[in-house]
N, C-alpha and C. Protein backbone atom coordinates (compact mmCIF):
# COMPACT_ATOMS: atom_id res chain seq x y z
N UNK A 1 0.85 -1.18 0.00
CA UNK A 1 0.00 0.00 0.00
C UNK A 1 0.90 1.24 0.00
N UNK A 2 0.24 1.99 -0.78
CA UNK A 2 1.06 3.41 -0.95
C UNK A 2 0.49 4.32 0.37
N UNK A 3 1.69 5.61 0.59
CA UNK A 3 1.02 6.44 1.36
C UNK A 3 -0.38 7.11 1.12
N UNK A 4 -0.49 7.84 -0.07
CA UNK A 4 -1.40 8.12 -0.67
C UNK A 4 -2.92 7.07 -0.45
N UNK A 5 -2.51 5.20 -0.84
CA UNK A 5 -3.86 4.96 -0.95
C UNK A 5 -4.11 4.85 1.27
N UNK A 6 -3.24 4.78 1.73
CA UNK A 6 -3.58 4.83 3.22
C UNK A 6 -3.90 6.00 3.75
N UNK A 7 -3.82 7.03 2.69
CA UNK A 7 -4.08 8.65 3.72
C UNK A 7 -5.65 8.31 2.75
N UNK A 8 -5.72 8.04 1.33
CA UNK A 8 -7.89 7.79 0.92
C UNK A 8 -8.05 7.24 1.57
N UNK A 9 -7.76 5.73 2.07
CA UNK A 9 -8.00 5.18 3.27
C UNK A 9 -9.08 5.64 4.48
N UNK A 10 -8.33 6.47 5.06
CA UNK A 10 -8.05 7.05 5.93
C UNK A 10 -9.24 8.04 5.84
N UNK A 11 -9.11 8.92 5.12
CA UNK A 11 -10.07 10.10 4.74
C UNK A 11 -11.62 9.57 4.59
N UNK A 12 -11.46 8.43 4.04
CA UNK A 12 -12.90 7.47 3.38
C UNK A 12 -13.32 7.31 5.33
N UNK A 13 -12.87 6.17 6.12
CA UNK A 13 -13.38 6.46 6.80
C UNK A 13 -13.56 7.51 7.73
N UNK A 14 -12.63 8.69 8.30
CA UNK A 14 -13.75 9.53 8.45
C UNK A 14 -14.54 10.06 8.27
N UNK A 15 -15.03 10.42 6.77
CA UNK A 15 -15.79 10.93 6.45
C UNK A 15 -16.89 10.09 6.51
N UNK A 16 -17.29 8.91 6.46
CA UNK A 16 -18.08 7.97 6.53
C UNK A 16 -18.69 7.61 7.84
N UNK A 17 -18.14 8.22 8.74
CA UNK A 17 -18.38 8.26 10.29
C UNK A 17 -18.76 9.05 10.61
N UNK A 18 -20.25 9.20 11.10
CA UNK A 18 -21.26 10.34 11.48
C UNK A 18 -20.56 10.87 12.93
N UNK A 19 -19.95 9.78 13.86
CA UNK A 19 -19.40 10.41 15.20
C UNK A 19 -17.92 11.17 14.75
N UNK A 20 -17.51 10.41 13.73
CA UNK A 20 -15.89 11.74 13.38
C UNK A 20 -16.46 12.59 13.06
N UNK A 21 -17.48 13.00 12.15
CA UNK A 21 -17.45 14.43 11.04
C UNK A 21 -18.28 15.12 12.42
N UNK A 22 -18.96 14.51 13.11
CA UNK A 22 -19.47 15.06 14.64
C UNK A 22 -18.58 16.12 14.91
N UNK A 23 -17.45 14.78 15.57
CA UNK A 23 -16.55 15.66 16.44
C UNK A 23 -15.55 16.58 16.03
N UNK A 24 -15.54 16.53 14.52
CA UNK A 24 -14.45 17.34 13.86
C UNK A 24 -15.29 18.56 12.58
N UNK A 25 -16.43 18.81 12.83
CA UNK A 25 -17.21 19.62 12.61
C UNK A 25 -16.87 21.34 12.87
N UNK A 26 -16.04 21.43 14.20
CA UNK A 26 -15.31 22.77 14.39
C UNK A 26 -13.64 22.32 14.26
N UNK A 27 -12.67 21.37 13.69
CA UNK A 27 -11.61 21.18 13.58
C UNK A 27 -11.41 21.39 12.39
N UNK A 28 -10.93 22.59 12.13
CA UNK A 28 -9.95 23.33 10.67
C UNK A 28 -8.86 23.07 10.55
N UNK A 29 -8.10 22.22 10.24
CA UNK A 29 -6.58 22.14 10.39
C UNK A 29 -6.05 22.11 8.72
N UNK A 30 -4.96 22.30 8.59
CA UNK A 30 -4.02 21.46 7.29
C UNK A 30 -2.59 21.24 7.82
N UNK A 31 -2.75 19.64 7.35
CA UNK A 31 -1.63 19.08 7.93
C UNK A 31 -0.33 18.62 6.50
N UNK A 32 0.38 19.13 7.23
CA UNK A 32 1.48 18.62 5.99
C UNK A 32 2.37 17.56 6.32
N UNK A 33 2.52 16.14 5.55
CA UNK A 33 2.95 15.15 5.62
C UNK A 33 4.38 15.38 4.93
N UNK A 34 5.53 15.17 5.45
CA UNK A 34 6.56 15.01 4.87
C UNK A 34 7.43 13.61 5.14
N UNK A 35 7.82 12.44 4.18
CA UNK A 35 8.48 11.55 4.45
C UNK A 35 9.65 12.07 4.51
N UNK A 36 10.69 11.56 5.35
CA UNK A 36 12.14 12.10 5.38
C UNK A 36 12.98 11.42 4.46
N UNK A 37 12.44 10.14 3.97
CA UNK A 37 13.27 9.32 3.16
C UNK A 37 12.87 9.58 1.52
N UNK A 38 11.67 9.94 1.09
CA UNK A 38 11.61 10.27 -0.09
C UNK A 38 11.18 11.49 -0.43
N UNK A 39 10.69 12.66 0.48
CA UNK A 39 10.57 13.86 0.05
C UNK A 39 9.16 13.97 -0.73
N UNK A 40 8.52 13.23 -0.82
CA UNK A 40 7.12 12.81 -1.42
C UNK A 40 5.94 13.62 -0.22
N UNK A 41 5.21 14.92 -0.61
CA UNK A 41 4.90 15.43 0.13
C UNK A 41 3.48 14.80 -0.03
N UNK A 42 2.64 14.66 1.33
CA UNK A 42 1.50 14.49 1.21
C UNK A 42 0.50 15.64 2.53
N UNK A 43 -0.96 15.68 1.76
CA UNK A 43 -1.79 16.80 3.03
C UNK A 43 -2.84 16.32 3.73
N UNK A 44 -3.02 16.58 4.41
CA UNK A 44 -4.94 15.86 4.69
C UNK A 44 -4.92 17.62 5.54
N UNK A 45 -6.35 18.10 5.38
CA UNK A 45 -6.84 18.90 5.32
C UNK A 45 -8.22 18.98 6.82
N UNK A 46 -8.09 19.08 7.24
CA UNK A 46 -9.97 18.94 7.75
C UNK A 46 -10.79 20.25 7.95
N UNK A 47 -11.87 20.09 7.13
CA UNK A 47 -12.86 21.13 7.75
C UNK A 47 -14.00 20.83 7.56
N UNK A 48 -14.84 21.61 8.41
CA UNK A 48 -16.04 21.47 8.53
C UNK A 48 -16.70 20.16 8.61
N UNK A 49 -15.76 19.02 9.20
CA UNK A 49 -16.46 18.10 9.20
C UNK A 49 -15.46 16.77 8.64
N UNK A 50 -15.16 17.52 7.35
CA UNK A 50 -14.82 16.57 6.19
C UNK A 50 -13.02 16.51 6.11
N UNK A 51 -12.94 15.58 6.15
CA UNK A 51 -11.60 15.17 5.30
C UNK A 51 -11.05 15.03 4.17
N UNK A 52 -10.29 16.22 3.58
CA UNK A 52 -9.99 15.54 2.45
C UNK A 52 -8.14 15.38 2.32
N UNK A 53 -7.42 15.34 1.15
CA UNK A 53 -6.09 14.36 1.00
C UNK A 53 -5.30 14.86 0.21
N UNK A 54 -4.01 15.07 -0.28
CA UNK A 54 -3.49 14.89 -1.80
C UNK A 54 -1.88 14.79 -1.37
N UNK A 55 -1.58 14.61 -2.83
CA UNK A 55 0.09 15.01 -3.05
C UNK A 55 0.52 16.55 -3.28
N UNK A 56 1.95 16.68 -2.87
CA UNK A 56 2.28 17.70 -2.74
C UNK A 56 2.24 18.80 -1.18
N UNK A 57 2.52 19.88 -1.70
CA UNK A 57 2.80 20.86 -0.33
C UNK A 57 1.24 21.24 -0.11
N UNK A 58 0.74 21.54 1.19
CA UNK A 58 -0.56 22.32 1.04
C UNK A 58 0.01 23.86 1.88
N UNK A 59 -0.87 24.66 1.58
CA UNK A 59 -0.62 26.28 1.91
C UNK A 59 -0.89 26.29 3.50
N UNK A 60 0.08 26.99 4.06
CA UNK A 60 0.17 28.04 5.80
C UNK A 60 -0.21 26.05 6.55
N UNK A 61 0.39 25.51 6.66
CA UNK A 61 0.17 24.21 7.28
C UNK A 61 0.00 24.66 9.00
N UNK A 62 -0.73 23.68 9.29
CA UNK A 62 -0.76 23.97 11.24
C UNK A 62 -0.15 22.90 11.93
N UNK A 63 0.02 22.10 10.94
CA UNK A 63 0.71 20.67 11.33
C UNK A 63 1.80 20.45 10.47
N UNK A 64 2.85 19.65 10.94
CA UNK A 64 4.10 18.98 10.12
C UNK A 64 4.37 17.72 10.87
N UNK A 65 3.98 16.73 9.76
CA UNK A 65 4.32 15.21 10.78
C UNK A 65 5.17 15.11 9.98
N UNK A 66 6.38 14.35 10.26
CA UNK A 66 7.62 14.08 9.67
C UNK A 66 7.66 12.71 10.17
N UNK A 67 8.04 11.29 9.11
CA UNK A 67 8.94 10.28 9.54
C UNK A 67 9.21 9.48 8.01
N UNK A 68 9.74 8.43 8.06
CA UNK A 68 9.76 7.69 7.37
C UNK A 68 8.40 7.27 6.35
N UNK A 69 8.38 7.34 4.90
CA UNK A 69 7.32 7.21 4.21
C UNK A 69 6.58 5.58 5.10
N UNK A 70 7.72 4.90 5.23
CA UNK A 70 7.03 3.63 5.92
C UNK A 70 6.07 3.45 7.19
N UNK A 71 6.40 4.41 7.57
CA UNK A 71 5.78 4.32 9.26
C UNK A 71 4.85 5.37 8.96
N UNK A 72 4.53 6.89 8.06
CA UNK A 72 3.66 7.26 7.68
C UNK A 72 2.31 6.09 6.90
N UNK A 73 2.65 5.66 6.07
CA UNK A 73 1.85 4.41 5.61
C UNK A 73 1.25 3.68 6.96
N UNK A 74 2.16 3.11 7.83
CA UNK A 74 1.46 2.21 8.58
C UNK A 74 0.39 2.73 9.81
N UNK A 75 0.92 4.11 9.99
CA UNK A 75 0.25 5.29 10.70
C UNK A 75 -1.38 5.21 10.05
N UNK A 76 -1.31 5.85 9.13
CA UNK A 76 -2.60 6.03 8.45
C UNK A 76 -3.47 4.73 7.88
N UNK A 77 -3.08 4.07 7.78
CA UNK A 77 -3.50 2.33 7.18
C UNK A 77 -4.03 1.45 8.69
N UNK A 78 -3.13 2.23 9.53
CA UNK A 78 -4.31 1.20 10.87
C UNK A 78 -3.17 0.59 11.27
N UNK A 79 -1.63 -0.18 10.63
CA UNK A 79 -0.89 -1.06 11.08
C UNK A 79 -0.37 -0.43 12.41
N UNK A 80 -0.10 0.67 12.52
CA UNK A 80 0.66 1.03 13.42
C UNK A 80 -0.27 2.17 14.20
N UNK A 81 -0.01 2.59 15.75
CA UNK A 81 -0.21 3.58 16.39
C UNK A 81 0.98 4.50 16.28
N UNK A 82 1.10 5.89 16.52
CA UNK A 82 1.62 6.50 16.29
C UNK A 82 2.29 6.82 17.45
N UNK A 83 1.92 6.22 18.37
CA UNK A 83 2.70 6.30 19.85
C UNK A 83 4.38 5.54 19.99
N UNK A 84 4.07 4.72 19.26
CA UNK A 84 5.81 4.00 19.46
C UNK A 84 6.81 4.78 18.73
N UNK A 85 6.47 5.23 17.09
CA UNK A 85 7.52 5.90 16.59
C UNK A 85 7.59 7.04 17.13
N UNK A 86 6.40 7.92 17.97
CA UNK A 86 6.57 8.82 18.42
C UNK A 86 7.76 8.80 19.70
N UNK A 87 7.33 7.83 20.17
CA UNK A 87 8.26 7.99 21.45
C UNK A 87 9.51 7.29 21.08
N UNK A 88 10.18 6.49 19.99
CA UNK A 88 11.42 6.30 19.75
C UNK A 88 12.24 7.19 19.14
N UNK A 89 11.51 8.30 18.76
CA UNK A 89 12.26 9.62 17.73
C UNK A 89 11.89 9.17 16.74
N UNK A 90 10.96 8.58 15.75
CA UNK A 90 11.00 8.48 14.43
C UNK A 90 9.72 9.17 13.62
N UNK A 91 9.08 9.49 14.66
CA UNK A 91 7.93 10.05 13.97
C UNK A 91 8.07 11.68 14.87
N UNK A 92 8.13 12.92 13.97
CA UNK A 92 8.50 14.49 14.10
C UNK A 92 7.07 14.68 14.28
N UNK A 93 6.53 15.65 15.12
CA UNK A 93 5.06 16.03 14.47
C UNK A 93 5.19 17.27 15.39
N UNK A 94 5.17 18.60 14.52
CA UNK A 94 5.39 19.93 15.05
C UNK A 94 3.87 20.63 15.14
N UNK A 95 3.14 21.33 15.89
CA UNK A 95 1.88 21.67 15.90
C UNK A 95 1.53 22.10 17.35
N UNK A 96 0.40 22.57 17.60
CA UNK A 96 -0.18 22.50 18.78
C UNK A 96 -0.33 21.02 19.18
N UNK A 97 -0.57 21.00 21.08
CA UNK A 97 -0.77 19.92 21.67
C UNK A 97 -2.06 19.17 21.38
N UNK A 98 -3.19 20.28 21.12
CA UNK A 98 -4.50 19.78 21.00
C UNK A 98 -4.68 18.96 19.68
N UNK A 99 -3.95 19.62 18.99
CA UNK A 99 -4.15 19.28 17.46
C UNK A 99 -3.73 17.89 17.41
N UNK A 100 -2.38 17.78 17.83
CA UNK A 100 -1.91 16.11 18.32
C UNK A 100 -2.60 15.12 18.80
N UNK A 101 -3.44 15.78 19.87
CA UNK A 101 -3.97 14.62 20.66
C UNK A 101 -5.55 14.42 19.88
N UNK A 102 -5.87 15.21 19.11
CA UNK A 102 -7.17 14.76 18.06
C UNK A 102 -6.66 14.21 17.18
N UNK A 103 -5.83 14.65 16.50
CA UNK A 103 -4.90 13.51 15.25
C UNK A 103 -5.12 12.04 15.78
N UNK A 104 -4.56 11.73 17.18
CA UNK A 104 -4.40 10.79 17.52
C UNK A 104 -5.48 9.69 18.06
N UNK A 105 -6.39 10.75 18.51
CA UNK A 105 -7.95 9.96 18.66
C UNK A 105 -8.51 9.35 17.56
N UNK A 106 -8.24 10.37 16.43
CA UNK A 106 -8.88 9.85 15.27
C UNK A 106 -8.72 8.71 14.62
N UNK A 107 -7.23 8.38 14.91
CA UNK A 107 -6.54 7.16 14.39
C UNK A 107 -7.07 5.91 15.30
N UNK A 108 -6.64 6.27 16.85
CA UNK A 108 -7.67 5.51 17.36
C UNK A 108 -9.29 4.91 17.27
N UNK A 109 -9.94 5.92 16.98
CA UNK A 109 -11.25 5.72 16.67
C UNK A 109 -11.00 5.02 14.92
N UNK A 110 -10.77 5.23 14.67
CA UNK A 110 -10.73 4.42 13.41
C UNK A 110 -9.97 3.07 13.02
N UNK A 111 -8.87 3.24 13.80
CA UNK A 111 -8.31 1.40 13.38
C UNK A 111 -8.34 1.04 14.95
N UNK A 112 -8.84 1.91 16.39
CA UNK A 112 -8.06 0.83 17.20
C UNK A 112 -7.10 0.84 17.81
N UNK A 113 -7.15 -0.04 18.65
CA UNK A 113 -5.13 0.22 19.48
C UNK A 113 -4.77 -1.09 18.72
């Protein structure tokens, strides 16, 4: 699986989830994905509810997650929580605290521990 099809993935189910687009109904963010190993930029966006995705840089970002395209993939795809690379140094993620800890629910609420 590519990063890309794990961030549609990803986007498909929240948006498909009446309790995410709930709770992320006032969460405006744009997040900018950068792998450190291939430079392959990716965004996920949220507003008003909705999630959406792409390649490339997105504009005035509020987020910067940085790691390995691999552990980005497994992040967004469900394989992985974002807590281990976080806490070994491999996963960067620059932003507010709040913003983090909803990123991180979301992933939870969607694949799980």
């Amino acid at each position: 699986m590519t990063l890309m099809e794990a961030l549609e993935q990803f986007v498909s189910q929240c948006n498909n989830n009446t309790r995410l687009r709930e709770m992320n109904r006032d969460w405006s963010r744009r997040i900018q994905l950068t792998p450190n190993d291939t430079q392959n930029l990716h965004w996920l966006v949220s507003d008003g509810g909705l999630v959406s995705c792409g390649a490339g840089a997105v504009e005035s970002p509020d987020m910067l997650i940085e790691a390995q395209e691999s552990i980005l993939t497994d992040i967004f795809s469900g394989q992985m929580t974002p807590t281990e690379p976080y806490n070994n140094g491999d996963l960067l993620v620059k932003g507010h605290q709040d913003d983090m800890m909803r990123l991180d629910i979301l992933t939870l609420l969607i694949w799980g521990e």
